[in-house]
Protein backbone atom coordinates (compact mmCIF):
# COMPACT_ATOMS: atom_id res chain seq x y z
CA UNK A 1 7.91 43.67 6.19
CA UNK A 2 6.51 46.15 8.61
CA UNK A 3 3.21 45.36 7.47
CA UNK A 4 3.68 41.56 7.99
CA UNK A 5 4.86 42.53 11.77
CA UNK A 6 2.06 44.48 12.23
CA UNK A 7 -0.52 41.45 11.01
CA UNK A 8 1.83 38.38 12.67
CA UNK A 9 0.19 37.96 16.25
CA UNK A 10 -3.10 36.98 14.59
CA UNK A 11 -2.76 33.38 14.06
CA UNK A 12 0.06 32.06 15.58
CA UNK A 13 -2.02 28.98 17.29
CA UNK A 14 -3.58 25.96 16.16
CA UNK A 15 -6.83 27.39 16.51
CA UNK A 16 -5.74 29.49 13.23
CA UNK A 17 -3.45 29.11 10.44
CA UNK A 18 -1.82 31.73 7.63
CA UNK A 19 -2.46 30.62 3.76
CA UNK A 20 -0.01 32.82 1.67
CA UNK A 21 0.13 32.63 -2.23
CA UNK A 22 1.27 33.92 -5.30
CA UNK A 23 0.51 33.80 -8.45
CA UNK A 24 2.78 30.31 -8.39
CA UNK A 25 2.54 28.80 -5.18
CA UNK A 26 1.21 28.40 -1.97
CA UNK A 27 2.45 28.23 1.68
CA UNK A 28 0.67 27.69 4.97
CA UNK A 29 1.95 27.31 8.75
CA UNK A 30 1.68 28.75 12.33
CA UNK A 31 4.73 30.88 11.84
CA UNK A 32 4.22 33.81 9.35
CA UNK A 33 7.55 34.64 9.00
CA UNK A 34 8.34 31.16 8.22
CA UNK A 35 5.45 30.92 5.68
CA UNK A 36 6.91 33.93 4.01
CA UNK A 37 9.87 32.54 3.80
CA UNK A 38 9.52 28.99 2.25
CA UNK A 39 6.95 30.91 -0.43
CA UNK A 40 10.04 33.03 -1.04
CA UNK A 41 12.21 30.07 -1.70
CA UNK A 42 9.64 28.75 -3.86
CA UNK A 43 9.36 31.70 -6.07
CA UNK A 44 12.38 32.28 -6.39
CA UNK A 45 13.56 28.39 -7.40
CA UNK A 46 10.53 29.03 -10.48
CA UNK A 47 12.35 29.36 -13.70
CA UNK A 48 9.46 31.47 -14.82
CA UNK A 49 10.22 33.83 -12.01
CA UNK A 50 13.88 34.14 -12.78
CA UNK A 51 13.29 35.35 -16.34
CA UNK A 52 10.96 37.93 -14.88
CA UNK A 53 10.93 41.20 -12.02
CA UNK A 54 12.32 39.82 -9.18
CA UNK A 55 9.68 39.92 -7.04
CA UNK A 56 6.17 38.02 -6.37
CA UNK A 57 2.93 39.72 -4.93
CA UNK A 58 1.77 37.75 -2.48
CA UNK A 59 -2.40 37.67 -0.66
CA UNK A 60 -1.95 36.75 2.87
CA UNK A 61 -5.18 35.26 5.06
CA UNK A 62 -5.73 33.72 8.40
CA UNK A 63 -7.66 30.69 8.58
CA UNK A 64 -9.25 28.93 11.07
CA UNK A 65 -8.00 25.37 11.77
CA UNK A 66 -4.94 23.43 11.86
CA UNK A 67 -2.37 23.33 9.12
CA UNK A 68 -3.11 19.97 8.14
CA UNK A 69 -7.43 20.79 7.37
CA UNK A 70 -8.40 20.11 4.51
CA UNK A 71 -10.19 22.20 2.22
CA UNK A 72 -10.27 23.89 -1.29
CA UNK A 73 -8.15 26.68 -2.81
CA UNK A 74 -10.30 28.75 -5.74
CA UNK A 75 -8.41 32.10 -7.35
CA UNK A 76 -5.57 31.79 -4.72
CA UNK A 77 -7.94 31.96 -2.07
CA UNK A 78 -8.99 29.11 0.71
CA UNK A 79 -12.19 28.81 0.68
CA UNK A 80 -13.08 28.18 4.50
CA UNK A 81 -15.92 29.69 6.33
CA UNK A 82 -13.99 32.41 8.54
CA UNK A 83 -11.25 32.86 6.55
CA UNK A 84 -9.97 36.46 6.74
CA UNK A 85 -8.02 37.84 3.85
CA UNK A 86 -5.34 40.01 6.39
CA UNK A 87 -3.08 42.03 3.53
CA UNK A 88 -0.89 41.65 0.61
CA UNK A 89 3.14 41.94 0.83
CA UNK A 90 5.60 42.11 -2.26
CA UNK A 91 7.90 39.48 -2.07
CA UNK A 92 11.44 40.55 -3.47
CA UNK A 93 13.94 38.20 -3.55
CA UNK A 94 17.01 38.20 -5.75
CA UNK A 95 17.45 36.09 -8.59
């Protein structure tokens, strides 16, 4: 989670949001930890995850705008001008 510390200052207004997803879901919010954290949750509640590794890789951007723009998601990316694609984490979690 270091990593994640390291990248959590950059959006925490509603200038700019975070977008994290895996392979399953998606999460965004002001709060990084927090987005983390429900996409977490939702892997780990997937019964396709629980017959698998306990874990989920997860792409983690920044994106300008509110949490509540709209706009389109295309190979687990959003696709908004300015969007910055900020790191990955691995999301372990136990089952």
């Amino acid at each position: 989670m270091s990593m994640i510390k390291a990248i959590a200052d950059k959006a925490e207004t509603a200038e700019a949001h975070w977008f994290a997803s895996s392979v399953l879901h998606w999460r965004v919010g002001y709060d990084l930890a927090e987005v983390l954290a429900d996409l977490r949750k939702a892997n780990r509640s997937s019964s396709r995850t629980k017959r698998n590794d306990p874990h989920a890789d997860v792409v983690i951007y920044r994106v300008p705008g509110p949490t509540d723009a709209a706009y389109k998601i295309n190979n687990y990316a959003p696709q908004v001008e300015g969007a910055e694609c900020v790191g990955h984490a691995d999301l372990r979690f136990e089952n």
